[in-house]
N, C-alpha and C. Protein backbone atom coordinates (compact mmCIF):
# COMPACT_ATOMS: atom_id res chain seq x y z
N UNK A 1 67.74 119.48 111.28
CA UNK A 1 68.27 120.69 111.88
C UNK A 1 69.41 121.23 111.00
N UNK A 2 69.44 122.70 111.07
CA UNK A 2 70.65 123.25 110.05
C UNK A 2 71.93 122.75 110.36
N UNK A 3 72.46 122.48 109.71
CA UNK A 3 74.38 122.02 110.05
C UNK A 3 74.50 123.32 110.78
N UNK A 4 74.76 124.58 110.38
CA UNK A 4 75.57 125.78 110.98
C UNK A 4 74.49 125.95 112.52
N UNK A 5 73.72 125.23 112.62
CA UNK A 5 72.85 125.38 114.32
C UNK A 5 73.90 124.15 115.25
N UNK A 6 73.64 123.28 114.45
CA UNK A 6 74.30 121.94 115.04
C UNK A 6 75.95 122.41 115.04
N UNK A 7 76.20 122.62 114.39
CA UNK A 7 78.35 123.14 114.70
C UNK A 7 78.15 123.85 115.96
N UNK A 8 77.62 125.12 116.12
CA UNK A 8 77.32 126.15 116.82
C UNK A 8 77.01 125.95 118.16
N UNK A 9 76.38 124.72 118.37
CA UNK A 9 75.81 123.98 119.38
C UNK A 9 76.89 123.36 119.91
N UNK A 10 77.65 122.86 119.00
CA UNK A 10 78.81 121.95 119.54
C UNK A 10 80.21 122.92 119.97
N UNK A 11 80.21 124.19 119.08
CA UNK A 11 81.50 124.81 119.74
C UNK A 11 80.97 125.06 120.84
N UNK A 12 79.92 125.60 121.40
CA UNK A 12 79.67 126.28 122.51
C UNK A 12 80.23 125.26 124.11
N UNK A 13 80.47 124.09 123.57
CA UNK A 13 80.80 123.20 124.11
C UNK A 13 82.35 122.88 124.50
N UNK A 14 83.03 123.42 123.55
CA UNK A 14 84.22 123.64 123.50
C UNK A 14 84.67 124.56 124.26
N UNK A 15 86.20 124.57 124.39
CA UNK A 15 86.76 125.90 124.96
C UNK A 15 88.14 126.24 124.26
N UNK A 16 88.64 127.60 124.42
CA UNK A 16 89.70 128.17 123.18
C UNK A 16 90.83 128.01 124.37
N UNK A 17 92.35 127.97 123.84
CA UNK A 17 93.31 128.33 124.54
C UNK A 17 93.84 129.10 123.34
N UNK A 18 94.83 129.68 123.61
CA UNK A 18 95.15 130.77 123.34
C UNK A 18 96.96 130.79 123.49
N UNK A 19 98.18 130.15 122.37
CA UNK A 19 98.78 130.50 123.03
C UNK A 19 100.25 130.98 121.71
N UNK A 20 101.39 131.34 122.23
CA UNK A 20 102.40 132.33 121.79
C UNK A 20 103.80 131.98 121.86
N UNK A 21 104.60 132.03 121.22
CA UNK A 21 105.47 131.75 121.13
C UNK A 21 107.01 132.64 120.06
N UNK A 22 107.68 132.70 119.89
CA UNK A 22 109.08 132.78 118.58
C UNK A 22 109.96 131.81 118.82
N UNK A 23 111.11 131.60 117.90
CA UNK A 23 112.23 130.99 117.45
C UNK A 23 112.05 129.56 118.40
N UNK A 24 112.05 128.81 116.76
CA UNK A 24 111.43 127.29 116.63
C UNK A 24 110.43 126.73 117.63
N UNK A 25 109.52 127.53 117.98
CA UNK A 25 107.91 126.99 118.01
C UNK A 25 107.76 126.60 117.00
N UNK A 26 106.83 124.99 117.59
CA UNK A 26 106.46 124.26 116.40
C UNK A 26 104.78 123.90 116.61
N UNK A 27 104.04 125.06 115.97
CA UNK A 27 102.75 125.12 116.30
C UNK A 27 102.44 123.79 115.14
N UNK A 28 102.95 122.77 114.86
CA UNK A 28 102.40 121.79 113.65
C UNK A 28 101.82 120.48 114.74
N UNK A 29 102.67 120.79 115.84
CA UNK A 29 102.32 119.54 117.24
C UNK A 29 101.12 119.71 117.43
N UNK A 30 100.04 121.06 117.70
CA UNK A 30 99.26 121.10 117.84
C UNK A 30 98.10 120.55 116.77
N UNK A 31 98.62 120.45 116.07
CA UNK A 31 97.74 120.02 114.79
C UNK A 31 97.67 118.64 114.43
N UNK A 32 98.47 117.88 114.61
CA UNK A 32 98.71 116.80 114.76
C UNK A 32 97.67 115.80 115.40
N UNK A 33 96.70 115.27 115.14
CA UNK A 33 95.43 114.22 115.43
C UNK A 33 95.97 114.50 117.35
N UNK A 34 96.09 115.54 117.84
CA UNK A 34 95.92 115.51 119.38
C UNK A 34 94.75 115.39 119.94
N UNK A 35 94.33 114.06 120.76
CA UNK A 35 93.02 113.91 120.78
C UNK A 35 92.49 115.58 121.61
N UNK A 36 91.37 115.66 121.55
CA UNK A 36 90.58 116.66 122.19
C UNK A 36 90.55 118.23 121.17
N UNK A 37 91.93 118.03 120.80
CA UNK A 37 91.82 119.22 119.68
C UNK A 37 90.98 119.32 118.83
N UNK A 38 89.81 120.54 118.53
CA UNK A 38 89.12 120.34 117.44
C UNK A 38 89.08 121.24 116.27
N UNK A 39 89.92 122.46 116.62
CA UNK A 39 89.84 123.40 115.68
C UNK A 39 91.07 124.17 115.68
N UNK A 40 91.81 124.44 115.38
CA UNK A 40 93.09 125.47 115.17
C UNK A 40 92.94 126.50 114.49
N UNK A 41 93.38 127.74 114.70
CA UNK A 41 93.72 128.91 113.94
C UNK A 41 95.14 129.42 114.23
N UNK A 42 95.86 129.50 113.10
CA UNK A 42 97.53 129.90 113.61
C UNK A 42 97.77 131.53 113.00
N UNK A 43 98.17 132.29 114.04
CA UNK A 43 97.85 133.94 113.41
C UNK A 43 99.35 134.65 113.69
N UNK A 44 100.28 135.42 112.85
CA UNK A 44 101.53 135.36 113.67
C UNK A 44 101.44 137.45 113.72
N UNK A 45 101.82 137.78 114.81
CA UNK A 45 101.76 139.13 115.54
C UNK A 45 102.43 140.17 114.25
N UNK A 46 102.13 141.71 114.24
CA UNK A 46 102.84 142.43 113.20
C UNK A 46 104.34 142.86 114.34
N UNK A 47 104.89 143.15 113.26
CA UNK A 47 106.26 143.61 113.69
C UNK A 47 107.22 142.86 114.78
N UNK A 48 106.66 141.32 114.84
CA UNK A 48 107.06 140.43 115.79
C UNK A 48 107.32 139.07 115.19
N UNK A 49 108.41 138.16 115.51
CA UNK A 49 108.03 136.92 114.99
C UNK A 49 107.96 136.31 116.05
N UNK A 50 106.46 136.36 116.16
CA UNK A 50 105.71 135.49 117.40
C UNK A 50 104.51 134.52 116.38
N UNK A 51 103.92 133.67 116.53
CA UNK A 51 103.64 132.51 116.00
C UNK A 51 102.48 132.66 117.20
N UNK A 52 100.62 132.56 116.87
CA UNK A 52 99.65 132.54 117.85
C UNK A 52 99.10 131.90 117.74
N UNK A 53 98.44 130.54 117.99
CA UNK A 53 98.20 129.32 118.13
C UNK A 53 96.65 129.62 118.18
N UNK A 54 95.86 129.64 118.13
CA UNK A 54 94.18 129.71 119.38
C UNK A 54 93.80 128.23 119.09
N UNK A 55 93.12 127.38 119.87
CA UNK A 55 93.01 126.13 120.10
C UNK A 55 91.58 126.30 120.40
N UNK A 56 90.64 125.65 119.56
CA UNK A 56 89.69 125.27 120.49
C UNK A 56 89.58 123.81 120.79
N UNK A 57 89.19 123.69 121.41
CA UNK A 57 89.20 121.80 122.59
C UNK A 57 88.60 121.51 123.08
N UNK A 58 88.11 120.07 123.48
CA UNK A 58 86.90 119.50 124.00
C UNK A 58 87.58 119.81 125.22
N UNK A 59 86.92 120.01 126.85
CA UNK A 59 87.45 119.69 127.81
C UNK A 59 87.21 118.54 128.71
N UNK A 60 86.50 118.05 127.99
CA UNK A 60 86.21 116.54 128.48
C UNK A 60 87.67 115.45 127.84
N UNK A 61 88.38 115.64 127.07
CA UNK A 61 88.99 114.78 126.06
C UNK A 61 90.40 115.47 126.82
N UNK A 62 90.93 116.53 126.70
CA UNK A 62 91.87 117.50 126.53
C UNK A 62 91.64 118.67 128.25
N UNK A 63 92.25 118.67 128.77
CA UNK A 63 92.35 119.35 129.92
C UNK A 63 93.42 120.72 129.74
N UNK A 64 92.81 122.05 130.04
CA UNK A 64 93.98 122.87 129.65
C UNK A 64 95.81 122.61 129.99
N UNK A 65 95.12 122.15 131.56
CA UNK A 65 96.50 121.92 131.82
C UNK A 65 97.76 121.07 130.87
N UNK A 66 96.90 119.83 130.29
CA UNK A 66 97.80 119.26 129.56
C UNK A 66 98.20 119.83 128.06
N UNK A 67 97.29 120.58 128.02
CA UNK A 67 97.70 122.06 126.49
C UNK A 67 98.61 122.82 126.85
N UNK A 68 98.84 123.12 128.13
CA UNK A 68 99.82 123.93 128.92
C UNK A 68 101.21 123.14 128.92
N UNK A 69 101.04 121.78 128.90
CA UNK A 69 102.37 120.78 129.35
C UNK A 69 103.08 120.75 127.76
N UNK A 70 101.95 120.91 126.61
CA UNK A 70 102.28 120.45 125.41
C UNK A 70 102.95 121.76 124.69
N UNK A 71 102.14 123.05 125.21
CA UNK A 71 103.18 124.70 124.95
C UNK A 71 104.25 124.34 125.24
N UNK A 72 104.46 123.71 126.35
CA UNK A 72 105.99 124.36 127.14
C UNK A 72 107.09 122.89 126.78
N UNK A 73 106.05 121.74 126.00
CA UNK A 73 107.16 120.97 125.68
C UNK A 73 107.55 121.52 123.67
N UNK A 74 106.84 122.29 123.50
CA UNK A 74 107.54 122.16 122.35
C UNK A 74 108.08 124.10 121.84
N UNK A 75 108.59 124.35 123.18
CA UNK A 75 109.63 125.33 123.01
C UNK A 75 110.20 125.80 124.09
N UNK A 76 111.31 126.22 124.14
CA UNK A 76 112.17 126.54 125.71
C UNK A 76 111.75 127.99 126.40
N UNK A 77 110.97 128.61 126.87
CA UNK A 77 110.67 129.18 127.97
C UNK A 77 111.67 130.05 129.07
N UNK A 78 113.29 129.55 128.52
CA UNK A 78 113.86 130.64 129.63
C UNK A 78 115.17 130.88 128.83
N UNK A 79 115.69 131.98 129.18
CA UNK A 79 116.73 132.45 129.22
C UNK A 79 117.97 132.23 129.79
N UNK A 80 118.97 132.28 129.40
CA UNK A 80 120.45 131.72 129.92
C UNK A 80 120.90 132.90 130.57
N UNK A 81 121.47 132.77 132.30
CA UNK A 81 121.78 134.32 132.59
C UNK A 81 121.42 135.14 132.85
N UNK A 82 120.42 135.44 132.07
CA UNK A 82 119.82 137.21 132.11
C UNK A 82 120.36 137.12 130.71
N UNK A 83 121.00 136.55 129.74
CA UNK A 83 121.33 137.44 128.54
C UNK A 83 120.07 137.83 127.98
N UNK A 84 120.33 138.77 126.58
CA UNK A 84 119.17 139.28 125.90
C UNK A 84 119.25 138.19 125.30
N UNK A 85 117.65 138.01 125.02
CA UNK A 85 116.76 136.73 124.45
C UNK A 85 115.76 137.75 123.43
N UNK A 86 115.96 136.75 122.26
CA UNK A 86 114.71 137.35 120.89
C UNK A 86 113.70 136.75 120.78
N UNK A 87 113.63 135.18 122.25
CA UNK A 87 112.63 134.75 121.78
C UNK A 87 111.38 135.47 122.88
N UNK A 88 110.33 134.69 122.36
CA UNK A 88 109.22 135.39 123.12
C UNK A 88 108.29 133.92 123.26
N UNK A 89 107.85 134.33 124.80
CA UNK A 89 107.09 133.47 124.84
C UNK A 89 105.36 133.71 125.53
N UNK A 90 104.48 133.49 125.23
CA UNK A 90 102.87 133.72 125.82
C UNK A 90 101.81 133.13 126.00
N UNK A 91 101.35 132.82 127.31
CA UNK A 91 100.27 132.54 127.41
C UNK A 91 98.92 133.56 127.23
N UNK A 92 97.90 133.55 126.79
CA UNK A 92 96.66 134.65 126.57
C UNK A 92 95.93 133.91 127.17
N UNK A 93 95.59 134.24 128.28
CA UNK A 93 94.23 133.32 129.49
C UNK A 93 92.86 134.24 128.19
N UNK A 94 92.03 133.31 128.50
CA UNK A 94 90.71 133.69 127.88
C UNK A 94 89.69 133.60 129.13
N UNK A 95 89.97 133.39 130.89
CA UNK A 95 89.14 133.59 131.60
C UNK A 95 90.16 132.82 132.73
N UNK A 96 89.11 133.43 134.00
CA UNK A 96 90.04 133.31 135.38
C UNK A 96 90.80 131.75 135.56
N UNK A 97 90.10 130.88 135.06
CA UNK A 97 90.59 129.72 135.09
C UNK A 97 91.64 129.33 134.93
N UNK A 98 91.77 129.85 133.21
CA UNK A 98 92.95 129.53 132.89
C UNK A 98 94.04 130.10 133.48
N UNK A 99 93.92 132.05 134.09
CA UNK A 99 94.95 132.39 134.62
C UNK A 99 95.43 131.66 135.92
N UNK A 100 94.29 131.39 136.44
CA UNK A 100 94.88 130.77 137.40
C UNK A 100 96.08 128.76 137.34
N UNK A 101 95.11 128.10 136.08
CA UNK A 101 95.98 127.26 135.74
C UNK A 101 97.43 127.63 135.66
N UNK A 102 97.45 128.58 134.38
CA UNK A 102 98.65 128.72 134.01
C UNK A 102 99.98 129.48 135.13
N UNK A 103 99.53 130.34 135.95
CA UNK A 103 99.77 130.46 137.05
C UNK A 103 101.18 129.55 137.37
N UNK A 104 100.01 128.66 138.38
CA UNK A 104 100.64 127.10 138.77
C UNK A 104 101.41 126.38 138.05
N UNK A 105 101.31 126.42 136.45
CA UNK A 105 102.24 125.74 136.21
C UNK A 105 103.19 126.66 135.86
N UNK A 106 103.40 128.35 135.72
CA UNK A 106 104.46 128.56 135.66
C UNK A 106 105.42 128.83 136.66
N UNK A 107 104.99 128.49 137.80
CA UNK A 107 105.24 128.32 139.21
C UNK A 107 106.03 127.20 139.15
N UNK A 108 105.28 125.98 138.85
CA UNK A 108 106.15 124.65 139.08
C UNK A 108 107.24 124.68 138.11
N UNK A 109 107.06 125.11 137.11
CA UNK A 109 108.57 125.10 136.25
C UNK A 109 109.53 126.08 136.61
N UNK A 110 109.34 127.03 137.18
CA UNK A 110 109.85 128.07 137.61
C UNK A 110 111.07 126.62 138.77
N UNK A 111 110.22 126.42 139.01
CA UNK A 111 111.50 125.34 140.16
C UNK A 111 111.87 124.41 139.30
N UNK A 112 111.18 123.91 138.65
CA UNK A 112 112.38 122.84 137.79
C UNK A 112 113.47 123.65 136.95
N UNK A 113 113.10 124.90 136.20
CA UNK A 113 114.15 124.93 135.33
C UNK A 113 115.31 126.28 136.11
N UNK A 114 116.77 126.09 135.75
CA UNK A 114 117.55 126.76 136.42
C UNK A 114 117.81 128.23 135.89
N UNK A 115 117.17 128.41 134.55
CA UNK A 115 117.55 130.11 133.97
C UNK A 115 116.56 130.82 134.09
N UNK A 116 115.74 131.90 134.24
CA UNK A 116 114.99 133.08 133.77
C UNK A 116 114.01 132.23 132.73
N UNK A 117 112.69 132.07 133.20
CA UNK A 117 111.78 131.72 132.47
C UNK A 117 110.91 133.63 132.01
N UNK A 118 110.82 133.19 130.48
CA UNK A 118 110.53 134.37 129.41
C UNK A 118 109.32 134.53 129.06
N UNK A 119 108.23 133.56 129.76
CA UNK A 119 106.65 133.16 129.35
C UNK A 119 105.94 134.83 130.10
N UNK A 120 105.06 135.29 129.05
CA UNK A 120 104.04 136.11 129.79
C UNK A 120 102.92 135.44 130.03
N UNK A 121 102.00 135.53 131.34
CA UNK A 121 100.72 135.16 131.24
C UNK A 121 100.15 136.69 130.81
N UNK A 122 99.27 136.58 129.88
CA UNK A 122 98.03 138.19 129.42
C UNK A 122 97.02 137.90 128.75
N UNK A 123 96.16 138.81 129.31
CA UNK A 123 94.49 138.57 128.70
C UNK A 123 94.72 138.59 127.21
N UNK A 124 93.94 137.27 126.68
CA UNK A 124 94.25 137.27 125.51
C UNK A 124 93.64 138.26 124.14
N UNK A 125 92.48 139.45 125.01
CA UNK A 125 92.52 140.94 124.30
C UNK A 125 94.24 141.42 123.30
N UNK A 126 94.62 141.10 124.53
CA UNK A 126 95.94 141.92 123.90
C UNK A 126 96.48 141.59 122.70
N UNK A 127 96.29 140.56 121.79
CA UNK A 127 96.67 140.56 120.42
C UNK A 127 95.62 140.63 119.35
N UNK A 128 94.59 140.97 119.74
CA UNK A 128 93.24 140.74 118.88
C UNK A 128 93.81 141.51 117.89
N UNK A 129 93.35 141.31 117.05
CA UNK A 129 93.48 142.59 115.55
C UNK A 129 94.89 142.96 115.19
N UNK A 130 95.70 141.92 115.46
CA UNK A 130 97.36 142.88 115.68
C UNK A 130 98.07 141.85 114.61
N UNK A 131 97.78 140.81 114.35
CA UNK A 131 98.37 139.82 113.23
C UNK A 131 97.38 139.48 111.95
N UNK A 132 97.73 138.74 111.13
CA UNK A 132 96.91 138.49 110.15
C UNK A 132 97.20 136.92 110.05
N UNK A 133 96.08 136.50 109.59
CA UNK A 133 95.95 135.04 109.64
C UNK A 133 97.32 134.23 108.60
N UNK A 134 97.83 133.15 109.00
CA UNK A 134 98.41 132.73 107.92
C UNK A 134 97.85 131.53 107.62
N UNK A 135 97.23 130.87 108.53
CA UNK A 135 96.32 129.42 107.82
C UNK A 135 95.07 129.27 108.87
N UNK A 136 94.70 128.22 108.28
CA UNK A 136 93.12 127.99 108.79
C UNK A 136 93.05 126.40 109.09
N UNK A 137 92.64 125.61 110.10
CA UNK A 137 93.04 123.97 110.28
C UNK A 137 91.55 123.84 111.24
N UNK A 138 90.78 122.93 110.25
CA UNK A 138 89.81 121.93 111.21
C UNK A 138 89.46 120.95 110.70
């Protein structure tokens, strides 16, 4: 059977997350032998220093939710105060699921943490075509 039938076969199997960040996101965690991870693309936004992650992942191995636990552990998510903040932070749902995951957990942190959480949840349309690639990881 062709290799490019057999890959093809196997992403379809997979699923993408999608996610966003600025100032010291460290999209290298994701890359890092995390089991379930199988493919990375890191793309960063024009006229923004936002940093865009897309993940694809086994979901048998890797559960979004815990891709969700691993966003939000490796960058801070809220604001002190109300002051103005440069960072930015995003989730891009790629289907109801995920909005609804991500949802919930920005719900539950919403009670753990005490400042102005800065995370958008948005269909992840909204950055298509708007950055240019800076690397390629599989």
């Amino acid at each position: 059977m062709d290799r490019r039938i057999i890959a093809q076969k196997e992403r379809t199997l997979m699923e993408r997350a999608v996610f966003g960040a600025s100032e010291f996101f460290s999209q290298k965690a994701f890359i890092t032998d995390f089991r379930g991870i199988e493919y990375i693309q890191v793309k960063q936004l024009k006229e923004k220093n936002v940093d865009i992650v897309e993940i694809w992942f086994d979901p048998w191995k890797v559960s979004y939710n815990e891709l969700l636990d691993l966003f939000f552990d490796l960058h801070n998510p809220t604001i002190k105060n109300g002051q103005e903040c440069k960072n930015q932070s995003y989730i891009f749902f790629t289907n109801f699921s995920q909005l609804k995951i991500a949802k919930q957990k920005k719900n539950q942190l919403i009670q753990v943490f005490k400042d102005e959480m800065i995370t958008e949840i948005i269909p992840e349309f909204e950055h298509n075509d708007t950055g240019k690639d800076i690397k390629l990881i599989s």
